[in-house]
Each structure stands twice: as structure tokens, then as C-alpha cells.
N, C-alpha and C. Protein backbone atom coordinates (compact mmCIF):
# COMPACT_ATOMS: atom_id res chain seq x y z
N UNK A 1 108.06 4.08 -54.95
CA UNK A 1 107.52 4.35 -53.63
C UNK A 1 106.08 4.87 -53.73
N UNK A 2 105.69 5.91 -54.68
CA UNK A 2 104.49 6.25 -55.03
C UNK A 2 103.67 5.26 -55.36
N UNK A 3 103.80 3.96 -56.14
CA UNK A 3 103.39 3.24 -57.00
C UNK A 3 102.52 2.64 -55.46
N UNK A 4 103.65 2.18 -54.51
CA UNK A 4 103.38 1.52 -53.17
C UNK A 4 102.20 1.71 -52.62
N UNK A 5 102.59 3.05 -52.66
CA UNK A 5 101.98 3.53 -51.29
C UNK A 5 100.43 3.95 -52.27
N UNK A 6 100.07 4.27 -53.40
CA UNK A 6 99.06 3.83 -53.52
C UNK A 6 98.30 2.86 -53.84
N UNK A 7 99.19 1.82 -53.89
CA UNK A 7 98.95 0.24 -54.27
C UNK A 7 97.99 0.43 -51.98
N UNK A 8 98.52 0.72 -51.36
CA UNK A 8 98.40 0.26 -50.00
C UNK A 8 97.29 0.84 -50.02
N UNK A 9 96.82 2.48 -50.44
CA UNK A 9 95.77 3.42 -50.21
C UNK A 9 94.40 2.45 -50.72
N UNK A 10 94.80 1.94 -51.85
CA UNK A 10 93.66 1.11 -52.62
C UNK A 10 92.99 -0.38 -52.03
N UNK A 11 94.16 -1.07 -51.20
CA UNK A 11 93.98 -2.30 -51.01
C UNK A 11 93.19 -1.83 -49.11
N UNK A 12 93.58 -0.71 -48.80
CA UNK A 12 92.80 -0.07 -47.48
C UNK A 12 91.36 0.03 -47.78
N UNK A 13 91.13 0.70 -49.00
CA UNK A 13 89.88 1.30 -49.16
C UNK A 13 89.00 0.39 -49.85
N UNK A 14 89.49 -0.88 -50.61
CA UNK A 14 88.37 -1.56 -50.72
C UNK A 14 88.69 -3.07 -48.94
N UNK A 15 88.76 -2.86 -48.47
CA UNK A 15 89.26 -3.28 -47.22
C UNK A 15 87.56 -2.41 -46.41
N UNK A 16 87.79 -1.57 -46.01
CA UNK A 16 87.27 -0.54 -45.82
C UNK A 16 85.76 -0.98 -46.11
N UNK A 17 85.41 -0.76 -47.97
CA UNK A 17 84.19 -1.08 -48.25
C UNK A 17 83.66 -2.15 -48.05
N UNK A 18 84.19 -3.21 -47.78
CA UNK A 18 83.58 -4.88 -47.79
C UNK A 18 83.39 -5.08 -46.09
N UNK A 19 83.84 -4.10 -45.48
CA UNK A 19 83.59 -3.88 -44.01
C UNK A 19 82.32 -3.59 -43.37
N UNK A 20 81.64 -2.39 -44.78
CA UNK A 20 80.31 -2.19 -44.29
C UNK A 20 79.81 -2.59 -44.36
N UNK A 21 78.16 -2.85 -43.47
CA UNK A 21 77.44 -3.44 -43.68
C UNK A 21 76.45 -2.82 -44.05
N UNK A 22 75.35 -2.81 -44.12
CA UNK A 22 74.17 -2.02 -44.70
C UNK A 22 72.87 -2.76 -44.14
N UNK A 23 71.96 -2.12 -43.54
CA UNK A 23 70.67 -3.00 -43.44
C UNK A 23 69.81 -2.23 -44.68
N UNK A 24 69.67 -3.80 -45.12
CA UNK A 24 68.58 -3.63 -46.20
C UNK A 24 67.29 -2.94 -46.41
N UNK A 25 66.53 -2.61 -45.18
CA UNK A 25 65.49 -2.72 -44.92
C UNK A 25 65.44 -0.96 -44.81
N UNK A 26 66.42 -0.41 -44.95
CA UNK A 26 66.42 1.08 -44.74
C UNK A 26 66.91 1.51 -46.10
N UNK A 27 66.35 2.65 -47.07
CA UNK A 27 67.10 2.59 -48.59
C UNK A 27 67.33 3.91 -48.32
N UNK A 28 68.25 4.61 -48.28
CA UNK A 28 68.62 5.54 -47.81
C UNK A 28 69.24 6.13 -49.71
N UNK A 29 68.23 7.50 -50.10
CA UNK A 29 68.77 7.61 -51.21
C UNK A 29 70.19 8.29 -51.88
N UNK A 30 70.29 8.27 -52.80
CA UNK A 30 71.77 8.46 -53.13
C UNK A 30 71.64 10.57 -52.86
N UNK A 31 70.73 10.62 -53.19
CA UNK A 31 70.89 12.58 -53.21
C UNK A 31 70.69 13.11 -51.67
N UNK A 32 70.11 11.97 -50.56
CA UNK A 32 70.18 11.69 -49.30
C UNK A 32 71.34 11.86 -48.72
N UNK A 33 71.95 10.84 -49.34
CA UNK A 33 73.51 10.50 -48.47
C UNK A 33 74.53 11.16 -48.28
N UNK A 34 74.60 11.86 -49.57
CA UNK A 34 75.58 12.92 -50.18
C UNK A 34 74.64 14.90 -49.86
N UNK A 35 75.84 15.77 -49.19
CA UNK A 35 75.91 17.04 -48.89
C UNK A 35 76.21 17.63 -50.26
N UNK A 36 76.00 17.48 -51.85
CA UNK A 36 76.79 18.02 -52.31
C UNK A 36 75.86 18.56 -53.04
N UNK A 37 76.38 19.34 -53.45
CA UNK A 37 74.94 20.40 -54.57
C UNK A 37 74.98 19.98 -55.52
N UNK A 38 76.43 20.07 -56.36
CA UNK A 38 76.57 20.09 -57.54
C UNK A 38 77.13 18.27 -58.33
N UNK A 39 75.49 17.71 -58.24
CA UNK A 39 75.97 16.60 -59.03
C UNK A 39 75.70 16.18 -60.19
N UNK A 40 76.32 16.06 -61.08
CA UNK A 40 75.74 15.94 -62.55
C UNK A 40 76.72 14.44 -63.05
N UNK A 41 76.18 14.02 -64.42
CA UNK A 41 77.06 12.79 -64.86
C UNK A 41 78.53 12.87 -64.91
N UNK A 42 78.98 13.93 -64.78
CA UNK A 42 80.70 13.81 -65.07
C UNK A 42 81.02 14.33 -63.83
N UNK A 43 80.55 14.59 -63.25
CA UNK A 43 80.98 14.60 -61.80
C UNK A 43 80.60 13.83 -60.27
N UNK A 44 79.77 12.93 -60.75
CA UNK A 44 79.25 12.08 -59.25
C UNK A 44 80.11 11.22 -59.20
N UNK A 45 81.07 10.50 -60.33
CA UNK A 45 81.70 9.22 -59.71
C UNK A 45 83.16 10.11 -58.99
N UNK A 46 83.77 10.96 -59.37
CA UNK A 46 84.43 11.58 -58.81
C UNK A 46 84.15 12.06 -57.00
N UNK A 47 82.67 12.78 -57.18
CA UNK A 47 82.34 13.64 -55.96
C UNK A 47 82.14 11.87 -54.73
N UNK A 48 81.60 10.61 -55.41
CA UNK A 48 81.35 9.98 -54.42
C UNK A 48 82.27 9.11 -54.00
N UNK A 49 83.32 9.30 -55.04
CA UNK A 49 84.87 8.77 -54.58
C UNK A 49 85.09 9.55 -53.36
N UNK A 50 84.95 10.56 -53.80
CA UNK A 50 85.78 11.87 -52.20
C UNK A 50 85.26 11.55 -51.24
N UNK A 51 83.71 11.62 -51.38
CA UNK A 51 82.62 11.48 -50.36
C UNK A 51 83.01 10.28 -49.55
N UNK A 52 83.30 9.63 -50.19
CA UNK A 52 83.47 8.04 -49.59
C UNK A 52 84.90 8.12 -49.04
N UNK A 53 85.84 8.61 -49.62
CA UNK A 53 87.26 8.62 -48.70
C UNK A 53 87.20 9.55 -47.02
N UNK A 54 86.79 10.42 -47.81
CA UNK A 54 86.11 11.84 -46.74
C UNK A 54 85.61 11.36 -45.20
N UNK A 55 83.88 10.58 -45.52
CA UNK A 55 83.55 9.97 -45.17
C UNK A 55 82.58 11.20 -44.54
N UNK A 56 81.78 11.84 -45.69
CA UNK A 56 80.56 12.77 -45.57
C UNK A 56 79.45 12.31 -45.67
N UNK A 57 78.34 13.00 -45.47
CA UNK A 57 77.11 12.26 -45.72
C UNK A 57 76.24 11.78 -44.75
N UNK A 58 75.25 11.27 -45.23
CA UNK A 58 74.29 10.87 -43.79
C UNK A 58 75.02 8.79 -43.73
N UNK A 59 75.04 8.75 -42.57
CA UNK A 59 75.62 6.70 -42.46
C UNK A 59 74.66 6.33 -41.08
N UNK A 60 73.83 5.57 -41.24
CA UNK A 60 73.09 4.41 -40.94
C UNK A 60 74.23 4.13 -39.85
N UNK A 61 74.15 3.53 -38.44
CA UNK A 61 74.89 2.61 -37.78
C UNK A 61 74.22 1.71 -37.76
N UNK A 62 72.94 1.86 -36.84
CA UNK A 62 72.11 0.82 -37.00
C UNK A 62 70.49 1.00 -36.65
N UNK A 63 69.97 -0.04 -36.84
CA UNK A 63 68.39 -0.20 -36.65
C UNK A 63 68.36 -0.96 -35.45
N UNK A 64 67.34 -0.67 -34.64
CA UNK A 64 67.02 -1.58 -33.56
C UNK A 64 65.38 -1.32 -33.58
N UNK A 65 65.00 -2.91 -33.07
CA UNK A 65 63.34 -2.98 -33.06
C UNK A 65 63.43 -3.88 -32.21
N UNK A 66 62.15 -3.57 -31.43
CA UNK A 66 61.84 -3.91 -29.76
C UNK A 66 60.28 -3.78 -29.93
N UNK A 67 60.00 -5.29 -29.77
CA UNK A 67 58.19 -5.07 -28.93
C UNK A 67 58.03 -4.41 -27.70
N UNK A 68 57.16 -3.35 -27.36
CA UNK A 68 57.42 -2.44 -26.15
C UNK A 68 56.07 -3.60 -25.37
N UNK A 69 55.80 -3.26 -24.14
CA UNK A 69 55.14 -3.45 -23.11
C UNK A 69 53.67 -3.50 -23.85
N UNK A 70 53.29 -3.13 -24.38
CA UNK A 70 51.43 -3.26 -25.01
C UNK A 70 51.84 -4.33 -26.48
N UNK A 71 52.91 -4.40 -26.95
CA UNK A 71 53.03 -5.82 -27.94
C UNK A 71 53.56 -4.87 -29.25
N UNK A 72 53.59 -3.40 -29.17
CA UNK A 72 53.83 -2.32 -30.49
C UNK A 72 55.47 -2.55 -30.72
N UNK A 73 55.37 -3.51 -32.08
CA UNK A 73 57.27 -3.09 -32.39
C UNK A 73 57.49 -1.48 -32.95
N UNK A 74 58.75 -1.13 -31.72
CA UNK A 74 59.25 0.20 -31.86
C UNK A 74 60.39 -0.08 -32.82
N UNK A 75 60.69 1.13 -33.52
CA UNK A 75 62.03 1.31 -34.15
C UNK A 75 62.81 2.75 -33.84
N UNK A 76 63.92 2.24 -33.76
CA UNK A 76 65.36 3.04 -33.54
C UNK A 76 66.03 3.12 -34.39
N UNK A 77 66.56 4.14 -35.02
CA UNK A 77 67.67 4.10 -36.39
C UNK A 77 68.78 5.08 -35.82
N UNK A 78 69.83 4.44 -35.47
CA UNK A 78 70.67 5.56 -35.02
C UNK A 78 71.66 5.60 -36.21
N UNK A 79 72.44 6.93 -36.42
CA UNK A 79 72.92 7.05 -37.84
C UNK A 79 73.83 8.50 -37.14
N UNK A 80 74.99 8.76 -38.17
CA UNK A 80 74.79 10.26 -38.09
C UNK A 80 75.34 10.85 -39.32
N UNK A 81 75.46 12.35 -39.00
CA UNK A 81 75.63 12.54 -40.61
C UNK A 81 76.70 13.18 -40.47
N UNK A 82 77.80 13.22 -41.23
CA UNK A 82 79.39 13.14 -41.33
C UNK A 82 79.63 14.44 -42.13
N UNK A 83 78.20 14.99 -42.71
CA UNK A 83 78.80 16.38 -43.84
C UNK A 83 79.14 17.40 -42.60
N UNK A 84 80.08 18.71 -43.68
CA UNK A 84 79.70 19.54 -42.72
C UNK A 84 78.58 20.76 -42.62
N UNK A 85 77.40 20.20 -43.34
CA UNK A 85 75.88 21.40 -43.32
C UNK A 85 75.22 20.23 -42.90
N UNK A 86 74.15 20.74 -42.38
CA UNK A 86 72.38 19.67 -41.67
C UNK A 86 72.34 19.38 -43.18
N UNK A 87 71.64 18.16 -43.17
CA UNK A 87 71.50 17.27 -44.23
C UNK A 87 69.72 17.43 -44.20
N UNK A 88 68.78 18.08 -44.70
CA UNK A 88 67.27 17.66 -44.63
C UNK A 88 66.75 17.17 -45.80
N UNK A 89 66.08 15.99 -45.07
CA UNK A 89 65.21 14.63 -46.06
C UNK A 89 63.70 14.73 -45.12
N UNK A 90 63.30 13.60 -46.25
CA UNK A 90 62.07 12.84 -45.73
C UNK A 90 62.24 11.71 -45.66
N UNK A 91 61.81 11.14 -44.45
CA UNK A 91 61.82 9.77 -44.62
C UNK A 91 59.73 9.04 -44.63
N UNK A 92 60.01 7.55 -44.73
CA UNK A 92 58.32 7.09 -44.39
C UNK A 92 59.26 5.52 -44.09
N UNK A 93 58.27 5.33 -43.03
CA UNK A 93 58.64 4.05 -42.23
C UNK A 93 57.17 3.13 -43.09
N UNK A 94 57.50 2.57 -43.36
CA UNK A 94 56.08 1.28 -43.64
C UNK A 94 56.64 -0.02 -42.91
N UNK A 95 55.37 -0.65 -42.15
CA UNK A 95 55.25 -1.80 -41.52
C UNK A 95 55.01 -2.83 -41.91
N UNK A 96 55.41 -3.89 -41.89
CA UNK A 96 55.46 -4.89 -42.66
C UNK A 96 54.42 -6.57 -41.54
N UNK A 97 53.86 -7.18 -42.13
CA UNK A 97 53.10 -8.56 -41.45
C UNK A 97 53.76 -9.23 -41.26
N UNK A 98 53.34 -10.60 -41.10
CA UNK A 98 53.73 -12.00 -41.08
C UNK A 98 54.60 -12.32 -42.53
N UNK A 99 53.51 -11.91 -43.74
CA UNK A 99 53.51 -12.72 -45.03
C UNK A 99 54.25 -11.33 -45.92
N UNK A 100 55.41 -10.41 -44.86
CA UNK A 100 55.81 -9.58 -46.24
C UNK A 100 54.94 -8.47 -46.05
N UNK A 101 53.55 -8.33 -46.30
CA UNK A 101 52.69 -7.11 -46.90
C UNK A 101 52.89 -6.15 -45.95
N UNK A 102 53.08 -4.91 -46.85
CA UNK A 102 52.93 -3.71 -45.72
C UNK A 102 51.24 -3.28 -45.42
N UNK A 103 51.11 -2.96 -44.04
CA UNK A 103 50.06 -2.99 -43.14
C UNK A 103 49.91 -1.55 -43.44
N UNK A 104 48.32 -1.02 -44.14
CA UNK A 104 48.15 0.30 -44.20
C UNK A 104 48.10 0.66 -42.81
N UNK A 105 48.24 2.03 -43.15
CA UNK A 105 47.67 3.40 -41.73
C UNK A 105 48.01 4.70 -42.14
N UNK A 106 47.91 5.30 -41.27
CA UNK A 106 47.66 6.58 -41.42
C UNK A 106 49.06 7.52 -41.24
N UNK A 107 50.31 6.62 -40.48
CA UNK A 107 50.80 6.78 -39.91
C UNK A 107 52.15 6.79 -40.89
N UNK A 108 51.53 6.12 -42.11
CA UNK A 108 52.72 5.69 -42.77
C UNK A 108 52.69 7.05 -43.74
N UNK A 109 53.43 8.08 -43.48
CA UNK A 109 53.65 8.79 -44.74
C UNK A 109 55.07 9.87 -44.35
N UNK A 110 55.21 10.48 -45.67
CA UNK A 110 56.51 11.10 -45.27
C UNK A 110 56.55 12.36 -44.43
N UNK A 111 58.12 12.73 -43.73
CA UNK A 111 58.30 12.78 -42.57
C UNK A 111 59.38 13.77 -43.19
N UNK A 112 59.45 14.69 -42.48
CA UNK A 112 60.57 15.72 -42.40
C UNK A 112 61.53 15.39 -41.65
N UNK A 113 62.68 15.40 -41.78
CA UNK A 113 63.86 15.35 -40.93
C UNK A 113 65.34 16.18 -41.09
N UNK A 114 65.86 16.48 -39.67
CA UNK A 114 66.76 17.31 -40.00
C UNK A 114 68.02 16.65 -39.59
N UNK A 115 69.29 16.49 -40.08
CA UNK A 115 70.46 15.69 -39.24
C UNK A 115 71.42 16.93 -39.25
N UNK A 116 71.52 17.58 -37.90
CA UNK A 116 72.87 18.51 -37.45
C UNK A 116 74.06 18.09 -38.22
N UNK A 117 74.95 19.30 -38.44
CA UNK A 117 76.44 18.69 -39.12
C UNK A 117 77.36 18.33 -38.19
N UNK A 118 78.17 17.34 -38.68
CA UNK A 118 79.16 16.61 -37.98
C UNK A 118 78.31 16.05 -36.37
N UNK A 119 77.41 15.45 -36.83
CA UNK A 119 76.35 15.07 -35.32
C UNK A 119 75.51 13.86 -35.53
N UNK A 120 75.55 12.94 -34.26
CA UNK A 120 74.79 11.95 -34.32
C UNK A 120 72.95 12.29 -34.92
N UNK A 121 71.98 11.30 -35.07
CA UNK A 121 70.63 11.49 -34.75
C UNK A 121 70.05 10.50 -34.68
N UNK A 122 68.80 10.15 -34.42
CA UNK A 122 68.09 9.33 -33.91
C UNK A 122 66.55 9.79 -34.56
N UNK A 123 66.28 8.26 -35.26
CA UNK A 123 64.60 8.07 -35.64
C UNK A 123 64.12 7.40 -34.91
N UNK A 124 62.62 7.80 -34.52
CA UNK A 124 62.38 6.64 -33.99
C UNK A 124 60.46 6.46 -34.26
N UNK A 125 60.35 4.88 -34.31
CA UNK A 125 58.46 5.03 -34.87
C UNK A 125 57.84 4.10 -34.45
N UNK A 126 57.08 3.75 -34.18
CA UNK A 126 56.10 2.57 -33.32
C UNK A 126 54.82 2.40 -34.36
N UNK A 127 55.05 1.25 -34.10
CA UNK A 127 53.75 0.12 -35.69
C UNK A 127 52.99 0.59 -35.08
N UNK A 128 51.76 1.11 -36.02
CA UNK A 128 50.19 1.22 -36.16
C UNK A 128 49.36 0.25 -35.55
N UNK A 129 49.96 -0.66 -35.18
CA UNK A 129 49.44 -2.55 -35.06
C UNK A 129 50.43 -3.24 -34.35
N UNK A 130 49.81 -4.27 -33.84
CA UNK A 130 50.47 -5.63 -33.23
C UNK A 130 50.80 -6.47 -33.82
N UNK A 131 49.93 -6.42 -35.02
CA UNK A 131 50.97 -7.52 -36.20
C UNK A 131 52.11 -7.31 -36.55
N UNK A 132 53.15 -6.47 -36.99
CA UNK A 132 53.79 -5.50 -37.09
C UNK A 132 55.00 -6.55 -37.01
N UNK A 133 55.86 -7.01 -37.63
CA UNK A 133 56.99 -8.00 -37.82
C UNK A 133 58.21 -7.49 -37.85
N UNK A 134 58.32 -6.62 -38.70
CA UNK A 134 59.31 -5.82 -39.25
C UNK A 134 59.22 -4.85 -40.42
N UNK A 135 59.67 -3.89 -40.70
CA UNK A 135 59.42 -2.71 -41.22
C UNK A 135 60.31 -2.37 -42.45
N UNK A 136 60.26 -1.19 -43.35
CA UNK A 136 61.00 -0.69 -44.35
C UNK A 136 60.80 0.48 -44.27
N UNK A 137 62.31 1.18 -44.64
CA UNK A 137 62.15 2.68 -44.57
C UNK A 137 63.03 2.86 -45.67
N UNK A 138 62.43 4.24 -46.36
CA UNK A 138 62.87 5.06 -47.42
C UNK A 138 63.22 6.18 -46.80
N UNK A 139 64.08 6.95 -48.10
CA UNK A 139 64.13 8.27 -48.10
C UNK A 139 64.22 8.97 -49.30
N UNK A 140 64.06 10.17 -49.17
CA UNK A 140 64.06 11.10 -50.35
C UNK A 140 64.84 12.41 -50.11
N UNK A 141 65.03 13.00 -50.99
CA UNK A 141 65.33 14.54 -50.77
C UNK A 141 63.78 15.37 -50.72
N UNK A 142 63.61 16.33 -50.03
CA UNK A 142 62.89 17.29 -50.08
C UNK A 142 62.63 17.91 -51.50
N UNK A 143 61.44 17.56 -51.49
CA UNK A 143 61.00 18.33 -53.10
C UNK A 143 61.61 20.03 -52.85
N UNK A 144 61.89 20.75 -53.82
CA UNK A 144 62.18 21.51 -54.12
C UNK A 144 60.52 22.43 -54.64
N UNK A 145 60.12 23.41 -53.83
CA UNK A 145 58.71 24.34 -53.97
C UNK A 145 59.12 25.67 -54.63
């Protein structure tokens, strides 16, 4: 009966993973995603097993981009974060052309952010430019001063 019933737990949870989707275009980093202090080599595949059953951490729903009224593609990243402490990162949005290249400015650099626990949030950034196609966003953890 044990054997079963985690034969079922397993065939749920990769069920589960092939469900998500991920937009590419957002790289959301691994020390990002995860609330946990203490991660070292003998303990992350463990902590991101939990994490992942749990279902802690900062999660992406989705991106939305909209040319507004003057021709500026806006972006929306709605996400929320599932730990139970505020999760703070940096993120940097870079804008992308026609041909791929990201479009300098001034505009493009990193960004403080805070995500409430157990709470939705919302990014949001408007291209430097009208060329402006589509975008890429990173993140990081907060350097440590």
C-alpha cells in the first residue's frame, strides 16, 4: 500500500512539473526563487525537492506586453511569492529590437524589489524607445554590503 501510494505521489509530481510553463525571456535566479538561507551542495537537491512540493518561493504567472497609446511597449510580470518571509532581489529589464540586440539606455539597470510573503506582486517597465519588440529580464539576489 505504501509502495502505491508513493508510486501515485511521484507519477502526480512529475505530472505537476511538465505542467509548468516558464517564459523564457524572464531568468529568474535560483538563490531568487528559493526563501532559504541555508544552501550548500548536500543540501539544495533536498531543500528544492521540498521547495518544489511545498510550493515556496518567488513563481512567475505571467508576462504581458502591450504597445501603449504613444507606440512604448509596456511590460507586466505578474508573479507571486509563495515563501513565508518578503523575498528581496534585483531585477534589470533590457529591451530588445527587430534583429535580437538589446537597445541601450539609461533605464536599463538594476532595480530593487520587494515581494510580500504569501502575496501576489506586480513589475512593471516601459521601453526607452519605439523600436522596442520584446524584452529580457534577469534577476539576482541582493549583494550582500
Amino acid at each position: 500500500m505504501r509502495l502505491m501510494l508513493n508510486t501515485l505521489l511521484l507519477v502526480v509530481a512529475m505530472g505537476l512539473w511538465g505542467c509548468q510553463q516558464e517564459d523564457k525571456r524572464i531568468n529568474m535566479a535560483a538563490d531568487v526563487k528559493s526563501d532559504n538561507a541555508v544552501v550548500n551542495i548536500a543540501t539544495k537537491p533536498v531543500i528544492y525537492a521540498f521547495s518544489w512540493v511545498i510550493g515556496e518561493g518567488l513563481e512567475i504567472d505571467k508576462a504581458v506586453t502591450y504597445v501603449n497609446k504613444d507606440g512604448f511597449m509596456e511590460l507586466e510580470i505578474q508573479g507571486h511569492n509563495r515563501a513565508f518571509n518578503p523575498i528581496r532581489f534585483e531585477y534589470k529589464v533590457e529591451w530588445l529590437d527587430n534583429a535580437g540586440l538589446t537597445i541601450d539606455s539609461a533605464t536599463s539597470k538594476w532595480l530593487t524589489w520587494s515581494a510580500a510573503a504569501k502575496a501576489p506582486f506586480v513589475i512593471k517597465a516601459v521601453a526607452p524607445r519605439t523600436t522596442a519588440v520584446d524584452f529580457r529580464m534577469n534577476t539576482r539576489k541582493i549583494p550582500n554590503i
